[in-house]
N, C-alpha and C. Protein backbone atom coordinates (compact mmCIF):
# COMPACT_ATOMS: atom_id res chain seq x y z
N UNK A 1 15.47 -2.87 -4.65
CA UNK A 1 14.99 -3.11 -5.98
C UNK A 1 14.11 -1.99 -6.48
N UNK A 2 13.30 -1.24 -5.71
CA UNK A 2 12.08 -0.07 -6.20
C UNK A 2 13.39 0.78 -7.07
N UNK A 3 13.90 1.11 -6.53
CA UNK A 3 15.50 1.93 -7.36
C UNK A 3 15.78 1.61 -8.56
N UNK A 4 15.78 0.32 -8.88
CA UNK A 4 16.18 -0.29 -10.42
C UNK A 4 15.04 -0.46 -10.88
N UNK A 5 13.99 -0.33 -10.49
CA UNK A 5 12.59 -0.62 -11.70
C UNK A 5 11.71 0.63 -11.74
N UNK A 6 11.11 1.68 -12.52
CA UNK A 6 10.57 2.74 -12.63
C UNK A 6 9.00 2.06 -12.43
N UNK A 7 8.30 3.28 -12.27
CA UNK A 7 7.38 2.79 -11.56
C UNK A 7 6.07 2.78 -13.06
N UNK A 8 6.90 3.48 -13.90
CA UNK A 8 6.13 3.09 -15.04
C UNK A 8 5.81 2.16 -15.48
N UNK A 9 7.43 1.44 -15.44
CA UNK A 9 7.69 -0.10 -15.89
C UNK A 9 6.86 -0.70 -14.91
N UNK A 10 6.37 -1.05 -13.83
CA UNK A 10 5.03 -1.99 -13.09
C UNK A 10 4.03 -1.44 -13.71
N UNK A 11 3.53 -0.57 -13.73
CA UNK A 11 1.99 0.25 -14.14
C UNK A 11 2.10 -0.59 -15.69
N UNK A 12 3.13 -0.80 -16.33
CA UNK A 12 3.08 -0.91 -18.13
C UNK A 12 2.91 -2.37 -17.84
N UNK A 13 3.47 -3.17 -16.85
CA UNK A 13 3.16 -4.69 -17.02
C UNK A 13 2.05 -4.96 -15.89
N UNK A 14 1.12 -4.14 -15.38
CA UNK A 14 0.28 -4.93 -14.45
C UNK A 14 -0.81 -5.02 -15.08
N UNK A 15 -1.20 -6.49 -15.15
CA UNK A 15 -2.61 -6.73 -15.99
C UNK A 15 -3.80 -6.58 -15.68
N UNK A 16 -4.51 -6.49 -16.32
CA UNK A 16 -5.70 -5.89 -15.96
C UNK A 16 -6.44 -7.13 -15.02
N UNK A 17 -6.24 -8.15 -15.18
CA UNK A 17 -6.80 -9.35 -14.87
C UNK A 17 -5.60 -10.28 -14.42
N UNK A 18 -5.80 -11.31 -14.07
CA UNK A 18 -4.62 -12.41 -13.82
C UNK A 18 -3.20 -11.83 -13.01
N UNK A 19 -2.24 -12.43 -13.76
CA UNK A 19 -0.72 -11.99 -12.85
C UNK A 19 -0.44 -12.42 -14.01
N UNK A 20 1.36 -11.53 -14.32
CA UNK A 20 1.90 -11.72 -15.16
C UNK A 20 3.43 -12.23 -14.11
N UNK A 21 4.00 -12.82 -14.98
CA UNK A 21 5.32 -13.00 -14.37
C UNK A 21 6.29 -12.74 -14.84
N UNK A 22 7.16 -11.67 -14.14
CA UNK A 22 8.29 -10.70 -14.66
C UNK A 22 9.53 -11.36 -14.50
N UNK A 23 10.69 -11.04 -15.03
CA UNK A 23 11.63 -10.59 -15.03
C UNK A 23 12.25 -9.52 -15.07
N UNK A 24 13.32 -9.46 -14.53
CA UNK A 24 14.54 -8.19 -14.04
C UNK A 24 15.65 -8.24 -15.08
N UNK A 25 15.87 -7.60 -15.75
CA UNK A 25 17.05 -7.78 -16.65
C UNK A 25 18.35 -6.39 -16.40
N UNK A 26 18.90 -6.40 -15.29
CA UNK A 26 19.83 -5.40 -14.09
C UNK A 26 20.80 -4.85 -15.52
N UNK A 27 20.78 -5.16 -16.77
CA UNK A 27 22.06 -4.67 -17.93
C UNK A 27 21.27 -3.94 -19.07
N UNK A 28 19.95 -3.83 -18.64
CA UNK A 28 19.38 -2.95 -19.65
C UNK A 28 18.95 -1.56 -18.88
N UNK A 29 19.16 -0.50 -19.54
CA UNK A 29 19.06 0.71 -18.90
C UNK A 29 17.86 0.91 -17.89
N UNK A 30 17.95 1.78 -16.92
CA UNK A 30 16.66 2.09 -15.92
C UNK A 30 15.31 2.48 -17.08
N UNK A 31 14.41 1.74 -16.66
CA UNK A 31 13.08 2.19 -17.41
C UNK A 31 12.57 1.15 -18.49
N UNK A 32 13.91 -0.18 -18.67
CA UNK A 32 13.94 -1.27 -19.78
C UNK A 32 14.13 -2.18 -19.00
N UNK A 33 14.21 -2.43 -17.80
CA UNK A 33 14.24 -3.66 -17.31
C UNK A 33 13.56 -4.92 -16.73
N UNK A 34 12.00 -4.79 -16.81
CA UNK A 34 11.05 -5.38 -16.48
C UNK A 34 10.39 -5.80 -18.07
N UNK A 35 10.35 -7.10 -18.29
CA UNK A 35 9.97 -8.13 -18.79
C UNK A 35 9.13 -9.25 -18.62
N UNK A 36 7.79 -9.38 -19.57
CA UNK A 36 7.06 -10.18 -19.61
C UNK A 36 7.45 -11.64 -19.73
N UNK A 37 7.15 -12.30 -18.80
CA UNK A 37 7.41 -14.02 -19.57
C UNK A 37 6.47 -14.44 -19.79
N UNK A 38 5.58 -14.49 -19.06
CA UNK A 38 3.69 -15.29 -19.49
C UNK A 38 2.84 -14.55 -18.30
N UNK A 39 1.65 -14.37 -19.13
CA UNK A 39 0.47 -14.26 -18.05
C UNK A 39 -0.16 -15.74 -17.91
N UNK A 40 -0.91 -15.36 -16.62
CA UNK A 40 -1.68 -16.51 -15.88
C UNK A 40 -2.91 -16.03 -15.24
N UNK A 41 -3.85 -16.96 -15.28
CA UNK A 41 -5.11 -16.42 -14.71
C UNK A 41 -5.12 -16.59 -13.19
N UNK A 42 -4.37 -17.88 -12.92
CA UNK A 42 -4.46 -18.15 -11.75
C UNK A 42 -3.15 -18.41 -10.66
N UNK A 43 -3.30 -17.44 -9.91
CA UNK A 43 -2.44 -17.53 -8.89
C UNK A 43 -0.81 -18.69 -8.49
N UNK A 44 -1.87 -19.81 -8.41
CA UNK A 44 -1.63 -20.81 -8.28
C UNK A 44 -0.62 -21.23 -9.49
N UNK A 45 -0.79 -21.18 -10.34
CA UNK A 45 -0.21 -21.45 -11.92
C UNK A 45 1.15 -20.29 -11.76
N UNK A 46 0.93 -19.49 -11.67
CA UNK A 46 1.63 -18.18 -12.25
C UNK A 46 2.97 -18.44 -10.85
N UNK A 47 2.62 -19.09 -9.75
CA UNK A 47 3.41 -19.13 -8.35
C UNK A 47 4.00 -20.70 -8.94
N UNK A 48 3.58 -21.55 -9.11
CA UNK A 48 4.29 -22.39 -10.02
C UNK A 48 5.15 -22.33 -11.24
N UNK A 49 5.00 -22.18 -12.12
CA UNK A 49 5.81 -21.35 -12.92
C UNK A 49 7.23 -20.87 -12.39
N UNK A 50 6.73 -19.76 -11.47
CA UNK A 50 8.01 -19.22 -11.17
C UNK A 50 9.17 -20.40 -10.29
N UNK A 51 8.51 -21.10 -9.90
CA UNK A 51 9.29 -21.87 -8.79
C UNK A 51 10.16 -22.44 -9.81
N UNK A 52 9.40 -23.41 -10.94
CA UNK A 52 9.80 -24.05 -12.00
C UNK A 52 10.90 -23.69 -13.14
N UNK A 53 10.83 -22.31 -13.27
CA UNK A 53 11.92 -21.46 -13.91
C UNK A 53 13.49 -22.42 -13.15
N UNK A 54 14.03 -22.40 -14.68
CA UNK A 54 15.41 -23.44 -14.18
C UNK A 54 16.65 -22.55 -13.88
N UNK A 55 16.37 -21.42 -13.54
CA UNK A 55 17.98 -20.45 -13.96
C UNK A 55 17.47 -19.63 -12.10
N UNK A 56 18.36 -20.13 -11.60
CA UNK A 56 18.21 -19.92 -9.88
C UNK A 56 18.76 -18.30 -9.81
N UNK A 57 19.56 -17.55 -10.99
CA UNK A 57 19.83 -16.25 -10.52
C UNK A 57 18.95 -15.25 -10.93
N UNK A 58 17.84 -15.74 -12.17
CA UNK A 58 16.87 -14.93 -12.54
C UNK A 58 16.20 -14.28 -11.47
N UNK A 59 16.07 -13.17 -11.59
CA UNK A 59 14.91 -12.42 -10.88
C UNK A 59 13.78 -12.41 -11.28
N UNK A 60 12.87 -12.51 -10.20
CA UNK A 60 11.20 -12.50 -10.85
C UNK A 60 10.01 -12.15 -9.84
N UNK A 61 9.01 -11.59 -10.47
CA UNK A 61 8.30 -11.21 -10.01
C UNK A 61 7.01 -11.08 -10.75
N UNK A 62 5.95 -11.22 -9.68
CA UNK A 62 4.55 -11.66 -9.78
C UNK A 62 3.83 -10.18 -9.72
N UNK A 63 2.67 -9.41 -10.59
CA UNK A 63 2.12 -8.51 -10.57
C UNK A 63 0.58 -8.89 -10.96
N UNK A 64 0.10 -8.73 -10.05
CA UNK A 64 -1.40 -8.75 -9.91
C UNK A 64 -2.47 -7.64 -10.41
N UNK A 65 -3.33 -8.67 -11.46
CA UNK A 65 -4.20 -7.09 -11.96
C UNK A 65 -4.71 -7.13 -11.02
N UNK A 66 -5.20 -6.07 -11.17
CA UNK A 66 -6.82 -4.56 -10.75
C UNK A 66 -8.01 -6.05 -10.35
């Protein structure tokens, strides 16, 4: 996966605070494929969420601010 996501694209979605929770979108060009769905303050929330997401082929991922 480091291959399909530029490393810009993490640096542009990691929040300063909280976790945001990403998506992978593999049909939009290298450098466009990391997508915001919601930030969360708390861990806990943001790891829920993702579980809860109803579409089992989505990709996703959790980025932790600073």
């Amino acid at each position: 996966m480091s291959s399909d996501v530029t490393d810009e694209e993490k640096i542009s979605l990691t929040p300063e605070n909280g976790f945001n929770l990403c998506g992978i979108n593999y049909f939009e060009p290298i450098g466009r494929r990391l997508y915001v769905i919601e930030h969360y303050d708390r861990y806990q929330d943001a790891l829920n969420a993702k579980k809860e997401r109803e579409r089992p082929d989505e990709y996703l991922i959790l980025y932790k601010g600073a």
